[in-house]
PDB file of N, CA and C in Angstrom:
ATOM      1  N   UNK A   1      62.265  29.053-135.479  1.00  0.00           N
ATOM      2  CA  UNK A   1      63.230  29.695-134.617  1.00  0.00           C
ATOM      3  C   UNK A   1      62.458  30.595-133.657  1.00  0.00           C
ATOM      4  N   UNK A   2      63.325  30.546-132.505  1.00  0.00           N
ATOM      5  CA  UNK A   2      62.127  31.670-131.537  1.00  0.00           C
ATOM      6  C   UNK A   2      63.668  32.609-130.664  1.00  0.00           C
ATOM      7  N   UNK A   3      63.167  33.249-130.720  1.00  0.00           N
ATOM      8  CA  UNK A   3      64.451  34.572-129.955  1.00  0.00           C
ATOM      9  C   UNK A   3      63.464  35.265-128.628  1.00  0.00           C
ATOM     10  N   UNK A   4      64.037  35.053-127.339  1.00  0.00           N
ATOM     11  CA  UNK A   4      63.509  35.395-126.126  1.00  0.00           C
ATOM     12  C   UNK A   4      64.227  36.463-126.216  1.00  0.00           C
ATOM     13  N   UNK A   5      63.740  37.889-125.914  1.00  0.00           N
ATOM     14  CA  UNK A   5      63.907  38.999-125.630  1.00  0.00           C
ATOM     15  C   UNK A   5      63.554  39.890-124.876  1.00  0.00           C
ATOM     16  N   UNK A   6      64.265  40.846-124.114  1.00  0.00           N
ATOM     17  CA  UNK A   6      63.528  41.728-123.263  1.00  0.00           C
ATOM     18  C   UNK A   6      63.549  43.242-124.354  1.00  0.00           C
ATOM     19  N   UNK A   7      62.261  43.535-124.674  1.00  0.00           N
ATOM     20  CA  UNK A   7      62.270  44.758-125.769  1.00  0.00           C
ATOM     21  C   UNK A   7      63.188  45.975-125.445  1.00  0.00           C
ATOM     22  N   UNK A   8      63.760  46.178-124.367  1.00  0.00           N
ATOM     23  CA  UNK A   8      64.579  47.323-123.648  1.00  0.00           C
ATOM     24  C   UNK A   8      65.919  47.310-123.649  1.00  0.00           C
ATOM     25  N   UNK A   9      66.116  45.864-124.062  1.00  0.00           N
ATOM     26  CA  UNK A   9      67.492  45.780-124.488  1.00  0.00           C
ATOM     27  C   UNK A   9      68.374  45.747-125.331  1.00  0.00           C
ATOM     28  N   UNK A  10      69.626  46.606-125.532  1.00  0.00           N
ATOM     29  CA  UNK A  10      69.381  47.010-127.130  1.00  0.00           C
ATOM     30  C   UNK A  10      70.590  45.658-127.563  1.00  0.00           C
ATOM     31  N   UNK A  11      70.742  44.635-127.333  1.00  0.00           N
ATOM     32  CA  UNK A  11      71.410  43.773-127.710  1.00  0.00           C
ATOM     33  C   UNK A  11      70.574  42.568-128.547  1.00  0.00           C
ATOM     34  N   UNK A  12      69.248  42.414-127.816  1.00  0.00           N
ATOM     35  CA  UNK A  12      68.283  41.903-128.275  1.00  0.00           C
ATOM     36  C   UNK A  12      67.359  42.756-129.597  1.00  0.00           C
ATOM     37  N   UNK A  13      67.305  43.953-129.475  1.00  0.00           N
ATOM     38  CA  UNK A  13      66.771  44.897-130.394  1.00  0.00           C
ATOM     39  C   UNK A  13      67.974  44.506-132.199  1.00  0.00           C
ATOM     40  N   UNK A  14      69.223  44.611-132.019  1.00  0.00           N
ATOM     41  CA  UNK A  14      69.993  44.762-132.478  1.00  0.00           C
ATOM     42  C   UNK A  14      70.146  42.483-132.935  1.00  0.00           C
ATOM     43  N   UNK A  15      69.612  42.302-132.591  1.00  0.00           N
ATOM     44  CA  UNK A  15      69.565  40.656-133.065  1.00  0.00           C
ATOM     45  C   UNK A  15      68.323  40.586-134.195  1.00  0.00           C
ATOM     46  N   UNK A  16      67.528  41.228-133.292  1.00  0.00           N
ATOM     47  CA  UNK A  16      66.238  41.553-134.470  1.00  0.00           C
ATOM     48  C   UNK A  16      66.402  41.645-135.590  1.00  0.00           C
ATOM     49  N   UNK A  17      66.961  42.764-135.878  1.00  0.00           N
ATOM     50  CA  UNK A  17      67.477  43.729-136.866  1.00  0.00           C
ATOM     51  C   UNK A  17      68.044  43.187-137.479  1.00  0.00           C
ATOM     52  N   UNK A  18      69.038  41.848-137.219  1.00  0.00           N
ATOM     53  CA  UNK A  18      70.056  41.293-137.897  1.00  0.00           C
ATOM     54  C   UNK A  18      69.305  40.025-138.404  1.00  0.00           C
ATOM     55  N   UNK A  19      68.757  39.083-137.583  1.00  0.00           N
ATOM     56  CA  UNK A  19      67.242  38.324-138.476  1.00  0.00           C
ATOM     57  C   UNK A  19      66.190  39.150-139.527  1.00  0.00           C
ATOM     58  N   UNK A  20      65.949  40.130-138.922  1.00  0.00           N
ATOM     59  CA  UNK A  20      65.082  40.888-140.420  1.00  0.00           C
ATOM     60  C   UNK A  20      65.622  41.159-141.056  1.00  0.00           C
ATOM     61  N   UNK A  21      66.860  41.618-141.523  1.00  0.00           N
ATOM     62  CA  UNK A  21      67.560  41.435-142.758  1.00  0.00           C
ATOM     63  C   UNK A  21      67.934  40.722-143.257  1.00  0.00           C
ATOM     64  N   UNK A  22      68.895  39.320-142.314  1.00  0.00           N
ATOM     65  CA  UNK A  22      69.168  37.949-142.758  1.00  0.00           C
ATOM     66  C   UNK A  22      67.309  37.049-143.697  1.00  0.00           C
ATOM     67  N   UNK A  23      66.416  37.936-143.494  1.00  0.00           N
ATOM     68  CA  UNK A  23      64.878  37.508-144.026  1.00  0.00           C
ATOM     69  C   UNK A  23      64.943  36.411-143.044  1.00  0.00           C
ATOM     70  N   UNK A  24      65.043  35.928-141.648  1.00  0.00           N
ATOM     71  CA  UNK A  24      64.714  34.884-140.972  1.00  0.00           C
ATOM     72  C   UNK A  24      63.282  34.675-140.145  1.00  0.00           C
ATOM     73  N   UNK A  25      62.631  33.465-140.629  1.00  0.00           N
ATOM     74  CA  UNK A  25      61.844  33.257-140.023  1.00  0.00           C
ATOM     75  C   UNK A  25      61.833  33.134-138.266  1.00  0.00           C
ATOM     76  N   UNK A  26      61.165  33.809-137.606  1.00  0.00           N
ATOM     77  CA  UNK A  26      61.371  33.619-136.247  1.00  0.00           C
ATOM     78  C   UNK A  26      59.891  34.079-135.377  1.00  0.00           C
ATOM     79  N   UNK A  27      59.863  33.670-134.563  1.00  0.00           N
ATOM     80  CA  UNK A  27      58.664  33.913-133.391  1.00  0.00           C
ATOM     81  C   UNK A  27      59.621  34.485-131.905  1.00  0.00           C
ATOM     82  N   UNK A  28      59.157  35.502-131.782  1.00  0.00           N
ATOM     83  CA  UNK A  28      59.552  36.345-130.729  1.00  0.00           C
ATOM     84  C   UNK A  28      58.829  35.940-128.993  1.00  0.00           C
ATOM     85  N   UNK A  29      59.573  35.770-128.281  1.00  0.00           N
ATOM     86  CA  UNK A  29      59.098  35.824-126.562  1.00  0.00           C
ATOM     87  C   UNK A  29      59.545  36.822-126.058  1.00  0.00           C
ATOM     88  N   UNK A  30      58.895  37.559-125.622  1.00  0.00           N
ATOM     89  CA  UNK A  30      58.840  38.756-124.451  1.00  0.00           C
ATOM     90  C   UNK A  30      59.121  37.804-123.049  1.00  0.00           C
ATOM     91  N   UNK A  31      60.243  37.072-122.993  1.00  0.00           N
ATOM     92  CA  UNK A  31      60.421  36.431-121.916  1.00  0.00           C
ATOM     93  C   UNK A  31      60.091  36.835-120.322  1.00  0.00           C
ATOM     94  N   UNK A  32      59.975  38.418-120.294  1.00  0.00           N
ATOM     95  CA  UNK A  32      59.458  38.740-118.819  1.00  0.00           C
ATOM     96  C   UNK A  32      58.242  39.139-118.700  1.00  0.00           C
ATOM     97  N   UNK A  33      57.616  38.544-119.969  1.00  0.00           N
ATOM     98  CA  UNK A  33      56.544  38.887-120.327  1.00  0.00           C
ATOM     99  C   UNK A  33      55.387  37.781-120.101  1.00  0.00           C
ATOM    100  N   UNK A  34      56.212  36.679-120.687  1.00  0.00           N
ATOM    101  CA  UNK A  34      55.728  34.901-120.554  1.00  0.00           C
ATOM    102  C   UNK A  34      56.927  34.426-120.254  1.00  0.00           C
ATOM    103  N   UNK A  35      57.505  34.045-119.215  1.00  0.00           N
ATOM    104  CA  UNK A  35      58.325  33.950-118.526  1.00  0.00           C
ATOM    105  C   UNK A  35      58.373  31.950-118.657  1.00  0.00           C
ATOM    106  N   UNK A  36      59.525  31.640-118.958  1.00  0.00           N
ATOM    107  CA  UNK A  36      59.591  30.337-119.230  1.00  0.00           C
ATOM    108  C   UNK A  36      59.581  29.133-118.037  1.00  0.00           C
ATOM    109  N   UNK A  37      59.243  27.969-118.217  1.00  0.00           N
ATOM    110  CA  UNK A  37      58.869  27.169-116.867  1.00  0.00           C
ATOM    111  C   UNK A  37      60.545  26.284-116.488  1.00  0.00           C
ATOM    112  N   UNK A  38      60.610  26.166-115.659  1.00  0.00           N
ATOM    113  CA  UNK A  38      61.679  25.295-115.378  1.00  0.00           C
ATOM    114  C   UNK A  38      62.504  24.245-116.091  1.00  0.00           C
ATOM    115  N   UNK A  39      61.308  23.952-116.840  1.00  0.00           N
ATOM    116  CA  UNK A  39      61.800  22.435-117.944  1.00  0.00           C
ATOM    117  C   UNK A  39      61.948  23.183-119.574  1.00  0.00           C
ATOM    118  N   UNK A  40      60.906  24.349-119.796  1.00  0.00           N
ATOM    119  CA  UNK A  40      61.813  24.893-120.919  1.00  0.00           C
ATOM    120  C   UNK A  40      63.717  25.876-120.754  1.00  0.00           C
ATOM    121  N   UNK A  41      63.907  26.234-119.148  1.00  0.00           N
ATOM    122  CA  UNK A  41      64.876  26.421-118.938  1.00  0.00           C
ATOM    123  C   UNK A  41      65.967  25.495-118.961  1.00  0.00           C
ATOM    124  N   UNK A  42      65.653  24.348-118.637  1.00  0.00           N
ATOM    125  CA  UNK A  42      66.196  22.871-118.544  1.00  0.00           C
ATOM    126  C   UNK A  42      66.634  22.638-120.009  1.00  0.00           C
ATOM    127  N   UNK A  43      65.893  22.621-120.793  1.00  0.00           N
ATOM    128  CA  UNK A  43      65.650  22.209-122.123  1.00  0.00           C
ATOM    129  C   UNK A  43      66.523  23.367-122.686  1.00  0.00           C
ATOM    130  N   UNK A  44      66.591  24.710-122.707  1.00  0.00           N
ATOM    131  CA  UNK A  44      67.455  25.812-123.645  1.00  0.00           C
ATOM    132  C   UNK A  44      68.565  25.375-123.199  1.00  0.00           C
ATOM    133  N   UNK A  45      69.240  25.381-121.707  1.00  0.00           N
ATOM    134  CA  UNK A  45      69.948  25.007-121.606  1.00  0.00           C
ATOM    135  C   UNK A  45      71.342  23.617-121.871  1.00  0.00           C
ATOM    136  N   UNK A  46      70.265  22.308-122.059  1.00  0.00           N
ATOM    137  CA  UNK A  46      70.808  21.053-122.608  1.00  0.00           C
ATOM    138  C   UNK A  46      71.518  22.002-124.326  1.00  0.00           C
ATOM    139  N   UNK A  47      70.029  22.535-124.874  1.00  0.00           N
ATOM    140  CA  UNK A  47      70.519  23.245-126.513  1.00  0.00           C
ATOM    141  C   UNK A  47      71.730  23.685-126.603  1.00  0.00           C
ATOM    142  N   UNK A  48      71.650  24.567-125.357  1.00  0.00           N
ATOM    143  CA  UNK A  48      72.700  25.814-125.222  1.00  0.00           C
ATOM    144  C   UNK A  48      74.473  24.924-124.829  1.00  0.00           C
ATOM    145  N   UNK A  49      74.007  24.014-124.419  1.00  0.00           N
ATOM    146  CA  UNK A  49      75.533  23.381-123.965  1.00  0.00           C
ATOM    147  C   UNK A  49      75.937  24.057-121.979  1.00  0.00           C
ATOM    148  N   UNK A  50      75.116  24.575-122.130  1.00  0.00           N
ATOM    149  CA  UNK A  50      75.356  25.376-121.162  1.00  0.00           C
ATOM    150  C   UNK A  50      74.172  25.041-119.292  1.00  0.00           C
ATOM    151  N   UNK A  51      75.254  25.701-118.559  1.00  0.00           N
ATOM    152  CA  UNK A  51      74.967  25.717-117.304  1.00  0.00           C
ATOM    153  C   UNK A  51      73.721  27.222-116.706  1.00  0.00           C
ATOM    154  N   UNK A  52      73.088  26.683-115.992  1.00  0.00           N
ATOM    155  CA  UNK A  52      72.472  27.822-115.490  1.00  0.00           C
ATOM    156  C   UNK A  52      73.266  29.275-115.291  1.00  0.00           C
ATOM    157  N   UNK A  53      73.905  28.799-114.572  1.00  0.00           N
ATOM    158  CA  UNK A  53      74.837  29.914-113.724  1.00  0.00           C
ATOM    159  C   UNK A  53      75.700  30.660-115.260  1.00  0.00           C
ATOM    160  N   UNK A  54      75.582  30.040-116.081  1.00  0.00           N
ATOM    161  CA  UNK A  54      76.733  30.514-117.383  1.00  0.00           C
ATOM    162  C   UNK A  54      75.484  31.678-117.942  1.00  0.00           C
ATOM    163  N   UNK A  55      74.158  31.281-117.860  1.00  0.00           N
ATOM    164  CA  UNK A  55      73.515  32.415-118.467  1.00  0.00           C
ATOM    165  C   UNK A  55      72.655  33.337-117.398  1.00  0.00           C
ATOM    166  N   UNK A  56      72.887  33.415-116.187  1.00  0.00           N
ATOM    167  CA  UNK A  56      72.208  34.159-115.312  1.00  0.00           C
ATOM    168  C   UNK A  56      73.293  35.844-115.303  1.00  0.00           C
ATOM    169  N   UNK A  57      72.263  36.351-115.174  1.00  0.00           N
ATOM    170  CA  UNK A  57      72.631  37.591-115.252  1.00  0.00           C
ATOM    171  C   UNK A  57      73.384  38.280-113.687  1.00  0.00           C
ATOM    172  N   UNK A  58      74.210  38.143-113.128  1.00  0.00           N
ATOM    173  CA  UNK A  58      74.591  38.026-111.849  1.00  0.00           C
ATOM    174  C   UNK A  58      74.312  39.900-111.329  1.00  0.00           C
ATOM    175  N   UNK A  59      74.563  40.500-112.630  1.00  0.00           N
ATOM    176  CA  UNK A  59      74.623  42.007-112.000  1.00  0.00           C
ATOM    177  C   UNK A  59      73.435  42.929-111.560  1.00  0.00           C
ATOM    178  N   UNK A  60      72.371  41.771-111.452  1.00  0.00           N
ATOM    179  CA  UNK A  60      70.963  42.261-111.472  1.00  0.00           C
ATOM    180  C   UNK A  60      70.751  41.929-110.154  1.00  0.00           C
ATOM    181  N   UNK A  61      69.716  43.571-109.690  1.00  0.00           N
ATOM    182  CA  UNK A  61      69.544  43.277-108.380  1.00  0.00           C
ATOM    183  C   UNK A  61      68.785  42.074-107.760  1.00  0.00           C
ATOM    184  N   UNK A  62      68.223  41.611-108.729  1.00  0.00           N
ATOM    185  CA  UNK A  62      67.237  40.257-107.683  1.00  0.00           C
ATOM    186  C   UNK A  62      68.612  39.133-107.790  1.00  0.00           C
ATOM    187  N   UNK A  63      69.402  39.030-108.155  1.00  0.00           N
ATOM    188  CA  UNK A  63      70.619  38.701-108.325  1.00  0.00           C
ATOM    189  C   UNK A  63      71.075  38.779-106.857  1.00  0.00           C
ATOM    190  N   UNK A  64      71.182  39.964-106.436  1.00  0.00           N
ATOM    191  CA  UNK A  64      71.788  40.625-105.137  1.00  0.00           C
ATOM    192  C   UNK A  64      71.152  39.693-104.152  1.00  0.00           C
ATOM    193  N   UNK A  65      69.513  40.253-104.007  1.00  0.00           N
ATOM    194  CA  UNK A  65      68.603  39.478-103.292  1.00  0.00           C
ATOM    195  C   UNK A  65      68.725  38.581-103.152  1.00  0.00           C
ATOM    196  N   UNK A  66      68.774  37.412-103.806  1.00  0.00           N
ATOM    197  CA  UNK A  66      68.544  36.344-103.409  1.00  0.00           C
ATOM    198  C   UNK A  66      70.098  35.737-102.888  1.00  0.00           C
ATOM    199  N   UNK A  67      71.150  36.142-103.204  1.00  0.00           N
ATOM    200  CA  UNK A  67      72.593  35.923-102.825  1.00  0.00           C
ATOM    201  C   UNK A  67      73.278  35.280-103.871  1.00  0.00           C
ATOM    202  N   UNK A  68      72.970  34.922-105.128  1.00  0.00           N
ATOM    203  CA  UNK A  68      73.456  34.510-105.644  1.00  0.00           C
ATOM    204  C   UNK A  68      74.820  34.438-106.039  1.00  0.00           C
ATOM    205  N   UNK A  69      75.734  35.400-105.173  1.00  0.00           N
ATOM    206  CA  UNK A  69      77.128  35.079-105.675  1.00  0.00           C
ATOM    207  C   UNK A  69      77.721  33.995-104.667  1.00  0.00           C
ATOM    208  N   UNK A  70      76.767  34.048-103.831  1.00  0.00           N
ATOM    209  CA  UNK A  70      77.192  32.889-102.877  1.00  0.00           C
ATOM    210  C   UNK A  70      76.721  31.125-102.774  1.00  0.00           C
ATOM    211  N   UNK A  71      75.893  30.998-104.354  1.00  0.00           N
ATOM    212  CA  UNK A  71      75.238  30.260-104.200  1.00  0.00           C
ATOM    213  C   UNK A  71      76.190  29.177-104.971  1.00  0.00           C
ATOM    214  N   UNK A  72      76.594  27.712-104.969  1.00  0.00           N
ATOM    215  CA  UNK A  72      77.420  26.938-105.336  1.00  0.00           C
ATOM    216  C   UNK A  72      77.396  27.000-107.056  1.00  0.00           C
ATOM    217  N   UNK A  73      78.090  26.552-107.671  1.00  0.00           N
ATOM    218  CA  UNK A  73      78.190  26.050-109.065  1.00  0.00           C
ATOM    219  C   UNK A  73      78.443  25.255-109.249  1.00  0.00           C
ATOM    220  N   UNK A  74      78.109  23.834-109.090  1.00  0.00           N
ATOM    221  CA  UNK A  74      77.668  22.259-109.632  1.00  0.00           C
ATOM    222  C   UNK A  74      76.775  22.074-109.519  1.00  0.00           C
ATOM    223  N   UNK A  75      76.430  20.913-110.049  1.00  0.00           N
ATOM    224  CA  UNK A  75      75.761  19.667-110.699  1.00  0.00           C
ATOM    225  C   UNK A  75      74.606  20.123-109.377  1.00  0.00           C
ATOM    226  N   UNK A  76      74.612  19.379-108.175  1.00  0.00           N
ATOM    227  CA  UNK A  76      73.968  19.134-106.964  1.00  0.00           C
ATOM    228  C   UNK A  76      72.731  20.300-106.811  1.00  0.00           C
ATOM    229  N   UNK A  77      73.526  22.046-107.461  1.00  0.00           N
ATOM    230  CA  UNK A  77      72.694  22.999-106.834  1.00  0.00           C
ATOM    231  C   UNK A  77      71.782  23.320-108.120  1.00  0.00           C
ATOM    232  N   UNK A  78      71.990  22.397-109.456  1.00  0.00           N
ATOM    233  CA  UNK A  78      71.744  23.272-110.603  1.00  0.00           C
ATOM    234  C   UNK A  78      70.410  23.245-110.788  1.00  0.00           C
ATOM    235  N   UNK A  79      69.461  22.497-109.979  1.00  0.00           N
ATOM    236  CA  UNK A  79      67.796  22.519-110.140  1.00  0.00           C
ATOM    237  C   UNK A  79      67.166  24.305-109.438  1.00  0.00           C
ATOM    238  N   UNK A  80      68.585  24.393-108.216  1.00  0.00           N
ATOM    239  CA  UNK A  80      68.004  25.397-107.320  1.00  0.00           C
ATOM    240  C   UNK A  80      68.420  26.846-108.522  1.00  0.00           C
ATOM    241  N   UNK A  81      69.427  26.621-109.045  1.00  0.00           N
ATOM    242  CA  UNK A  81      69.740  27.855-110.371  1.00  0.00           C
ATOM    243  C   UNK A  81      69.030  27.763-111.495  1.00  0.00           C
ATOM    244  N   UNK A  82      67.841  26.741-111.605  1.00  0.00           N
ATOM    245  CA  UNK A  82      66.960  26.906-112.404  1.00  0.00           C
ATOM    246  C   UNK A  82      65.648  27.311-112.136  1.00  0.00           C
ATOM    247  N   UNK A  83      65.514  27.177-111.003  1.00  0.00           N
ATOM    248  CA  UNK A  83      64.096  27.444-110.224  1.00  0.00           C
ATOM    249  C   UNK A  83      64.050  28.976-110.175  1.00  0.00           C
ATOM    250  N   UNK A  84      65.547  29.498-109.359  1.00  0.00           N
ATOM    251  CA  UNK A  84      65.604  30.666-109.596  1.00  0.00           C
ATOM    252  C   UNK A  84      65.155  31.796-110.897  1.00  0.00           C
ATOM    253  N   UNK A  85      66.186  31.465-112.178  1.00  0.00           N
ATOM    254  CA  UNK A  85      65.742  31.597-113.026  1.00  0.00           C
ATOM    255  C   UNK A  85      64.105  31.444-113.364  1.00  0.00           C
ATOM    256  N   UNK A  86      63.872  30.740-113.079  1.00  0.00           N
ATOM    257  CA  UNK A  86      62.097  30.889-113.717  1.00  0.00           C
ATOM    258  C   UNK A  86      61.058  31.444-113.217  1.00  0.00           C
ATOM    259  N   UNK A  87      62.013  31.576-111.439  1.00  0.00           N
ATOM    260  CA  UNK A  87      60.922  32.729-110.737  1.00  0.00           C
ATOM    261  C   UNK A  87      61.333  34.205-111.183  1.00  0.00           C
ATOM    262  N   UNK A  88      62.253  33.901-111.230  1.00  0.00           N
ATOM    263  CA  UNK A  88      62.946  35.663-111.465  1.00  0.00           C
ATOM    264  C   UNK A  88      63.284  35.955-113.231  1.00  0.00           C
ATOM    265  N   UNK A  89      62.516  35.730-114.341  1.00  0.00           N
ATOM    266  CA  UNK A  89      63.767  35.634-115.365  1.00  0.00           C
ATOM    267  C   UNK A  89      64.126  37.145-115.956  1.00  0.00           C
ATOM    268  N   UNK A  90      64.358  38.054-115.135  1.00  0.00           N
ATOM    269  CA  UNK A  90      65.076  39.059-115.542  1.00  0.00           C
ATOM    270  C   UNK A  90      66.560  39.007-115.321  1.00  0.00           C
ATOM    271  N   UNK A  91      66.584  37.719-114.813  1.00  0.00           N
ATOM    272  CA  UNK A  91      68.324  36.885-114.454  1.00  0.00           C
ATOM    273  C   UNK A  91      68.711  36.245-115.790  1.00  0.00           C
ATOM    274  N   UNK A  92      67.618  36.217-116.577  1.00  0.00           N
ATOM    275  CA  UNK A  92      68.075  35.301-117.882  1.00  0.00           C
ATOM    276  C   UNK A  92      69.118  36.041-119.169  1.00  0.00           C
ATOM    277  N   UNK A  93      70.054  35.782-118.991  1.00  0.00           N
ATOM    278  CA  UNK A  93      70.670  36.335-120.484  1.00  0.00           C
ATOM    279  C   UNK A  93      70.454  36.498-121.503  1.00  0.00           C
ATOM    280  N   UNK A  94      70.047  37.351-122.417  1.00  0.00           N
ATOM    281  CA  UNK A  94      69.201  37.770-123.152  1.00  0.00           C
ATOM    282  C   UNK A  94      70.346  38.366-124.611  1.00  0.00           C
ATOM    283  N   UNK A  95      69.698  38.285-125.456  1.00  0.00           N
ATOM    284  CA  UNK A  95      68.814  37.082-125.939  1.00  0.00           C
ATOM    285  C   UNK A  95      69.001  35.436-126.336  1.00  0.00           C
ATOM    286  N   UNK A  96      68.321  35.226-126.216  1.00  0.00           N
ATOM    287  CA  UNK A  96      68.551  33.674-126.528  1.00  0.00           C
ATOM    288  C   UNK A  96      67.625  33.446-127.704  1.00  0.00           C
ATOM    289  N   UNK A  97      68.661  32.935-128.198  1.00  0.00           N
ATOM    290  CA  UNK A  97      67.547  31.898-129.974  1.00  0.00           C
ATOM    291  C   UNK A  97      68.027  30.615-129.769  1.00  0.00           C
ATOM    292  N   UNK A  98      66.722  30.328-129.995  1.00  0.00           N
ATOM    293  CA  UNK A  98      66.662  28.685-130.176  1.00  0.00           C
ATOM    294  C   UNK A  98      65.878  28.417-131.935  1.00  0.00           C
ATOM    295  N   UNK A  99      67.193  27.709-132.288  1.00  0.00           N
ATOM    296  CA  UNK A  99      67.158  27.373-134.133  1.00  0.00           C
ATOM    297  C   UNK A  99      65.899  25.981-134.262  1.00  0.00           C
ATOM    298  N   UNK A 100      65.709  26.399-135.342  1.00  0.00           N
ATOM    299  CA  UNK A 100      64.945  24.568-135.603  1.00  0.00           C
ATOM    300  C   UNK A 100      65.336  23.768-135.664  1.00  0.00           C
ATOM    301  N   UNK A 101      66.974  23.559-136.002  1.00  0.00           N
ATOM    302  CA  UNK A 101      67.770  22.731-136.019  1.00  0.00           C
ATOM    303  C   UNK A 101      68.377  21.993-134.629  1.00  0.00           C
ATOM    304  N   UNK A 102      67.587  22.160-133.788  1.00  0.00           N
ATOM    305  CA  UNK A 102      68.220  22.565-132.591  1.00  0.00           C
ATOM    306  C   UNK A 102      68.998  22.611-131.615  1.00  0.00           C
ATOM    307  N   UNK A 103      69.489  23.924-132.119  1.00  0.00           N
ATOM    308  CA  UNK A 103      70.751  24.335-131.951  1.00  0.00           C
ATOM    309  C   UNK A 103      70.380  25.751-131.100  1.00  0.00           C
ATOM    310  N   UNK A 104      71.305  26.375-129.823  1.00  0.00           N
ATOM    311  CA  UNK A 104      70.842  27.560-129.413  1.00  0.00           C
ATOM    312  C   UNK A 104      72.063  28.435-129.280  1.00  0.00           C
ATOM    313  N   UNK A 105      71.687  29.668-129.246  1.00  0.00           N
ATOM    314  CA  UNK A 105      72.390  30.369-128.977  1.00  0.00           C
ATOM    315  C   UNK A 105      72.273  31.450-128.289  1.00  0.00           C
ATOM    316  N   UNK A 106      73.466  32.168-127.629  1.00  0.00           N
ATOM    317  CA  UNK A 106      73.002  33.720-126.324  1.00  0.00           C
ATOM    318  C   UNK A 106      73.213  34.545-127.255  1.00  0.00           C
ATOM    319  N   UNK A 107      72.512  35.263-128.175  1.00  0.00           N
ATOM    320  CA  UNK A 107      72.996  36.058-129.235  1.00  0.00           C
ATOM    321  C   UNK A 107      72.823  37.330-128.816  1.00  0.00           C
ATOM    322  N   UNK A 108      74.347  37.761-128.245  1.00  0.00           N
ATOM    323  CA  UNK A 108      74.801  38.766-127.533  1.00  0.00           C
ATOM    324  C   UNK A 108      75.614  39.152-129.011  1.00  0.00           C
ATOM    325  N   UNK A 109      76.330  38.687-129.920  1.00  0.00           N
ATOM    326  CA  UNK A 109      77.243  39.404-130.764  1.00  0.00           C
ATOM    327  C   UNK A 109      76.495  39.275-132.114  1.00  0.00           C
ATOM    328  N   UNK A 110      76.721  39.566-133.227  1.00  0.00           N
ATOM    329  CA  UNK A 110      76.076  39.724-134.774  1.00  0.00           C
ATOM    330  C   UNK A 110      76.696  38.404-135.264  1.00  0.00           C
ATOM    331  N   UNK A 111      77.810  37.592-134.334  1.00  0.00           N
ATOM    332  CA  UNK A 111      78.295  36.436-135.461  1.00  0.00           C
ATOM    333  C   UNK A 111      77.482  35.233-134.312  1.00  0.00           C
ATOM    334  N   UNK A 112      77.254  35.522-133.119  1.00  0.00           N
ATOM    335  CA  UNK A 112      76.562  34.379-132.081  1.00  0.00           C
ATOM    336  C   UNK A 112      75.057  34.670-133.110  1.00  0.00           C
ATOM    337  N   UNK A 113      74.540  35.262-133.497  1.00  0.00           N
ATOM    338  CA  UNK A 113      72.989  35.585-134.264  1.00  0.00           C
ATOM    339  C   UNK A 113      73.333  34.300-134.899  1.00  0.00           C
ATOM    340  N   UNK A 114      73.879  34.740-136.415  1.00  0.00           N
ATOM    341  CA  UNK A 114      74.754  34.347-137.197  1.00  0.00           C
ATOM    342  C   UNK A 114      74.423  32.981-137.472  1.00  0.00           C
ATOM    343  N   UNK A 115      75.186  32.642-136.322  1.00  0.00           N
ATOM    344  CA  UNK A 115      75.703  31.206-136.426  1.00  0.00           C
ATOM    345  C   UNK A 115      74.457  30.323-136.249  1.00  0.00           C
ATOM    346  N   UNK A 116      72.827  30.666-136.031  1.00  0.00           N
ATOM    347  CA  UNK A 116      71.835  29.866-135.995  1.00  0.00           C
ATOM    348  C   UNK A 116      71.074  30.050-137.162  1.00  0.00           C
ATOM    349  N   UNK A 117      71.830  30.920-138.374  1.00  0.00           N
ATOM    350  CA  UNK A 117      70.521  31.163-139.462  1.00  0.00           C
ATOM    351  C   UNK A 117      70.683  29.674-140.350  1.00  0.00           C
ATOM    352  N   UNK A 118      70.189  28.839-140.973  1.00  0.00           N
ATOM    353  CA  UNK A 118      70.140  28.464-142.037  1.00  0.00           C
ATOM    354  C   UNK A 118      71.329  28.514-143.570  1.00  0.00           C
TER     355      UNK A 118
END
């Protein structure tokens, strides 16, 4: 299992906490730290069920910058909402675990954690 985290955030701090007690094996990414490539964004995402735009962080200023509330949501634009993401990933929703099973999740709540332990 690996959980991308930004250490400053206490939603991700608070997932931690809930794997070290659940005793879960896991490997940690400092995602703005080692910042993921396009095709592992590609790839969490297929896991995740999910769309770029569903896990970009819109309220963030490089958010602003680049215009993103103006930028489309389909199919056609979704390479350009991934590119984004991988130049910028302080847009990335945090945290994300990806299970061995693989299975992912945005483990924003204690039952989204949860739902990837074993």
């Amino acid at each position: 299992m690996e959980i991308w985290i930004n250490p400053a955030c206490s939603k991700c701090r608070s997932a931690l906490t809930l794997l070290d007690a659940e005793g879960a094996q896991y490997t940690v990414r400092r995602y703005l730290e080692t910042p993921p490539t396009a095709q592992e964004i590609e790839e969490v995402l297929d896991r995740l069920g999910l769309e770029p735009w569903d896990i970009t962080r819109t309220g963030e200023s490089a958010a602003a910058d680049l215009g993103l509330a103006d930028w489309p949501r389909e199919e056609p634009a979704r390479a350009r909402w991934i590119e984004a993401l991988a130049a910028h990933p302080i847009l990335i929703q945090r945290p994300i675990i990806t299970a061995d099973d693989g299975t992912a999740v945005v483990g924003r709540t204690p039952d989204a954690v949860r739902s990837v332990l074993p």
